[in-house]
Protein backbone atom coordinates (compact mmCIF):
# COMPACT_ATOMS: atom_id res chain seq x y z
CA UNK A 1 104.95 91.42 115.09
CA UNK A 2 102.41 88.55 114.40
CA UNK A 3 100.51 86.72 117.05
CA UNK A 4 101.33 82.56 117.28
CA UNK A 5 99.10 80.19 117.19
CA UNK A 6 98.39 76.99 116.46
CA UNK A 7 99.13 75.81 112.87
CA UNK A 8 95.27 75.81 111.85
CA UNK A 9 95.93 79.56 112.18
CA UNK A 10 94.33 82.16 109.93
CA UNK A 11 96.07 85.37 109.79
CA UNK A 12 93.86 87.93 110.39
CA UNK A 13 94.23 91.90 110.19
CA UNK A 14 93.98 92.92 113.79
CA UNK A 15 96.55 90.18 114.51
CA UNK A 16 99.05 92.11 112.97
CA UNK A 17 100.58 94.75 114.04
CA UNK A 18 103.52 96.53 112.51
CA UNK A 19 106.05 98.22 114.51
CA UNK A 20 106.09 101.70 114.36
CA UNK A 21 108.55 103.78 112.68
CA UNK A 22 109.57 105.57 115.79
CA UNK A 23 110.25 102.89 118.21
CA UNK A 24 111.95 101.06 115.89
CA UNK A 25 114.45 103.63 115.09
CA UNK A 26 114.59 104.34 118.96
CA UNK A 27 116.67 101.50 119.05
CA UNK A 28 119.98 102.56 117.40
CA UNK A 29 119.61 106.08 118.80
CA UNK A 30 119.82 104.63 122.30
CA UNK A 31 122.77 102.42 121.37
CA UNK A 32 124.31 106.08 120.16
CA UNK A 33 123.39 107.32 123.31
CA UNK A 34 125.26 104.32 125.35
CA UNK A 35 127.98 104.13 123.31
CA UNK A 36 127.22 101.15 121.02
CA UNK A 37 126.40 100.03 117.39
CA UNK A 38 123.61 97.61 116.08
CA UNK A 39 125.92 95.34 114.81
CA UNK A 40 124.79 94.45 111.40
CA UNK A 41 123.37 92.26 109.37
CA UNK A 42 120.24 92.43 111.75
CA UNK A 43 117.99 89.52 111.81
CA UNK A 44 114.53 90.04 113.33
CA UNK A 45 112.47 86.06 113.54
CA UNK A 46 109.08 87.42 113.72
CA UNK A 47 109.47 89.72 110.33
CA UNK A 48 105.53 89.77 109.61
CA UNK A 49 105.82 92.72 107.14
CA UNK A 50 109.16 93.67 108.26
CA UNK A 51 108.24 97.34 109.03
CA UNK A 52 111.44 97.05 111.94
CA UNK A 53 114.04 95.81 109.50
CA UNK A 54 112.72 98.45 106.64
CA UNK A 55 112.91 101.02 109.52
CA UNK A 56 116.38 100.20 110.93
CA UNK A 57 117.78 100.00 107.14
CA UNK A 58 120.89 98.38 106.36
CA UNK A 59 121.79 94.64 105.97
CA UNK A 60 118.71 93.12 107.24
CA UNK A 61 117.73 89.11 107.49
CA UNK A 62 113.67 88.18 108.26
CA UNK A 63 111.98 85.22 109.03
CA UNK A 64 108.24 84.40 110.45
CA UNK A 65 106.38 81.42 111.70
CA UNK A 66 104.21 82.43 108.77
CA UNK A 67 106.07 83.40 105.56
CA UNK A 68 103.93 82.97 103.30
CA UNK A 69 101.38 85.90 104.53
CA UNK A 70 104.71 88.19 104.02
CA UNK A 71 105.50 87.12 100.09
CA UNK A 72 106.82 90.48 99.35
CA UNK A 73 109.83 90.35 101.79
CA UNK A 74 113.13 89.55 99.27
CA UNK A 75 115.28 88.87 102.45
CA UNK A 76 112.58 86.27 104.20
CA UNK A 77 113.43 82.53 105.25
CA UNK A 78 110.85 80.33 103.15
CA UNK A 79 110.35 78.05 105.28
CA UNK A 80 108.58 78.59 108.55
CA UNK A 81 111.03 79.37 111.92
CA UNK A 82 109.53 78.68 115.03
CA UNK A 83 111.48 81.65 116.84
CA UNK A 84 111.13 80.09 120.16
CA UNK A 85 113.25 77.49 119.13
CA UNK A 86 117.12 78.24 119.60
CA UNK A 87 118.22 76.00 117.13
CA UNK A 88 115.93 76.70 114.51
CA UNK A 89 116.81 80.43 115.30
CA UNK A 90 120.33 79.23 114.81
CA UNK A 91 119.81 77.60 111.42
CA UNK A 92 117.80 80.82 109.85
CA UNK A 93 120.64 83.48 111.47
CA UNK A 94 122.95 83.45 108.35
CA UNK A 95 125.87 85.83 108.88
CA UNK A 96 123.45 88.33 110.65
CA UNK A 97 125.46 89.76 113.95
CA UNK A 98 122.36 90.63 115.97
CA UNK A 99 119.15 90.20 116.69
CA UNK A 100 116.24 92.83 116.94
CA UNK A 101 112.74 91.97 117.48
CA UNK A 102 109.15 92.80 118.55
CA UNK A 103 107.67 89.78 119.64
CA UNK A 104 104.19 88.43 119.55
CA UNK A 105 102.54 89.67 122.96
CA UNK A 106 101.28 86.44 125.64
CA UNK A 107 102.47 83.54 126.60
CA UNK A 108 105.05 83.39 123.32
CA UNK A 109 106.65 86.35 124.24
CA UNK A 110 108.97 84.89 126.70
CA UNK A 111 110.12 81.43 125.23
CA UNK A 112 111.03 83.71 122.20
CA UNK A 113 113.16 86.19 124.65
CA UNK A 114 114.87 83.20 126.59
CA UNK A 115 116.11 81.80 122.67
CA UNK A 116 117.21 85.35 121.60
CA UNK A 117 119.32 85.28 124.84
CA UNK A 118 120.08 82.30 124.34
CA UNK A 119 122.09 82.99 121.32
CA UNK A 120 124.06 86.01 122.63
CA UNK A 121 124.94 83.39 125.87
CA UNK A 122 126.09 80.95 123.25
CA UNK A 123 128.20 83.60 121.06
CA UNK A 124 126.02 82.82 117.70
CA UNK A 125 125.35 87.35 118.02
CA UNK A 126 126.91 89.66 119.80
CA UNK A 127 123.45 91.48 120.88
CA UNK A 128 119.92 90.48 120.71
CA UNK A 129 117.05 93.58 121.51
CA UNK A 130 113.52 92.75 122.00
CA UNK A 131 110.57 95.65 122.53
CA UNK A 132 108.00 94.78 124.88
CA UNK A 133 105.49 96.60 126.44
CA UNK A 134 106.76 98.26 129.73
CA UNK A 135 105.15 96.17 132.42
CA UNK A 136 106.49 92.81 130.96
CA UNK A 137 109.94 93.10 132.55
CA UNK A 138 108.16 93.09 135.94
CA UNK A 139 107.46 89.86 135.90
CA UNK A 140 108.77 87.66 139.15
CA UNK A 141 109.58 84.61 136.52
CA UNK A 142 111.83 86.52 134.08
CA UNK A 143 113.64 88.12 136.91
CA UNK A 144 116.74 86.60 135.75
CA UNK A 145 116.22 87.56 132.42
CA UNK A 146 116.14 90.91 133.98
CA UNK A 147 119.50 90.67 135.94
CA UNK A 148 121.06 90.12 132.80
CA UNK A 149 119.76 92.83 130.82
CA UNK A 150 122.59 95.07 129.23
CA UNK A 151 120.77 97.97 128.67
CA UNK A 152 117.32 99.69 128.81
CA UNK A 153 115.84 101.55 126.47
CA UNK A 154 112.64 103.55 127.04
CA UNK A 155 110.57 105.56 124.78
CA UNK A 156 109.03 108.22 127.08
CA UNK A 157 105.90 108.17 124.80
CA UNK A 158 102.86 106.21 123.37
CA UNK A 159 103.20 105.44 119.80
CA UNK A 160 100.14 104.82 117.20
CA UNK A 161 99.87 101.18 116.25
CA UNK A 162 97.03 101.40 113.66
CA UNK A 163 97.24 103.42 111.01
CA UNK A 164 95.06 105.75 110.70
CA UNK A 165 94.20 106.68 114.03
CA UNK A 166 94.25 109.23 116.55
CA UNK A 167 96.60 109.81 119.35
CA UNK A 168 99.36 107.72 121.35
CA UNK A 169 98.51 103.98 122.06
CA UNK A 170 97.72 102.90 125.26
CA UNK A 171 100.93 101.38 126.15
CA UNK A 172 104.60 102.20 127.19
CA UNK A 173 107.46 99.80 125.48
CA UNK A 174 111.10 99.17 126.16
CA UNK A 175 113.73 97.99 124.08
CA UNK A 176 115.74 95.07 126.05
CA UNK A 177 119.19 94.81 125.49
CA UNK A 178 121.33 92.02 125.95
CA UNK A 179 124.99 91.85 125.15
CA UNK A 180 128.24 89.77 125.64
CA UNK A 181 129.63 89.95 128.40
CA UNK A 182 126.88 90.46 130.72
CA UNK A 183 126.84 93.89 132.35
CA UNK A 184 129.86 95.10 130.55
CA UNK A 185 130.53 98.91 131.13
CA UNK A 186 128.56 101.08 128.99
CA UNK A 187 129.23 104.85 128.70
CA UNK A 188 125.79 106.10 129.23
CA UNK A 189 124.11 109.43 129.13
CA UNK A 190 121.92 108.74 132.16
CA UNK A 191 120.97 106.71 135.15
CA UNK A 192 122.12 103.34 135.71
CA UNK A 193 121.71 100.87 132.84
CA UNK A 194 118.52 102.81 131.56
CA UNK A 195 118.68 105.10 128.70
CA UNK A 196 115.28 107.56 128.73
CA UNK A 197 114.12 108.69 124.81
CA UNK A 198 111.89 111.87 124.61
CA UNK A 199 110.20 113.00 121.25
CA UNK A 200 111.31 116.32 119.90
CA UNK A 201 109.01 119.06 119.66
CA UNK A 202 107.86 120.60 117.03
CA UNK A 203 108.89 124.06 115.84
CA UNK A 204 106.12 126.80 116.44
């Protein structure tokens, strides 16, 4: 994930954060858990690095609004894809299936959502996930994002962002999952449309 910003923009370090190993893979365990697959190839629009796509493995497709701080992806889109734009999401897709994504956090976070969904309503991928932090689907104005929403799933804890630091974050996140149809029946192992992860612990 890689903040936006206008095109005068200088990456910088703390504007780049990579997605942790942990949530990422919590995304295709909760699928397990509900029944479904990631369908692959897996295209993720705001790559940076692509620590989500090396984490989920398999067929993979990347792109970012700024490839060329990301050279060493093999599997990036050259040119720069603006991923709140549905049709430029469109022409970078390939033959990738799904989506999966950790957006850039503010007021880009949505517009990139709404043009994930987007594609799913329009058939061009059968699923599109996006991980935001927890309180972000409380939002009055993406309530109907929210109706929509195929499946929820939550890492019950507080992963490390930085490398090199101590302890959990300071922030819950949720994996959004739309599909096609909306609300078709999933076999889930809990509650609802909600699918709750919990770390393993360690062996004494």
């Amino acid at each position: 994930m890689t903040f936006y910003a206008p095109t005068t923009h200088d990456l910088r370090p703390h504007q780049h954060y990579p997605t942790p190993v942990d949530l990422a893979r919590a995304l295709p365990l909760g699928l397990a858990m509900a029944g479904l697959e990631l369908p692959r190839p897996v295209y993720d629009p705001c790559c940076g690095e692509g620590a989500l796509l090396d984490a989920l493995g398999g067929l993979t497709r990347a792109s970012d609004l700024y490839p060329d701080a990301y050279r060493g992806r093999v599997d990036r889109w050259t040119t720069p894809v603006d991923a709140r734009d549905p049709a430029a999401l469109i022409a970078a897709l390939g033959t990738a299936r799904s989506i999966a994504t950790n957006p850039p956090y503010g007021r880009d976070a949505e517009p990139i959502v709404r043009a994930c969904v987007k594609l799913v309503d329009e058939r061009h991928v059968e699923l599109a996930a996006v991980l935001v932090p927890l309180p972000w689907e409380a939002a009055g104005s993406r309530s109907d994002l929210m109706a929509r929403v195929s499946l929820r799933i939550v890492p019950c804890w507080r992963s490390v962002w930085v490398p090199g630091t101590k302890g959990g974050g300071k922030m819950n996140y949720v994996w959004l999952v739309w599909t096609w149809p909306w609300g078709a029946p999933l076999s889930l192992r809990a509650s609802g449309r909600s699918i709750y992860l919990h770390r393993r612990r360690k062996s004494p």
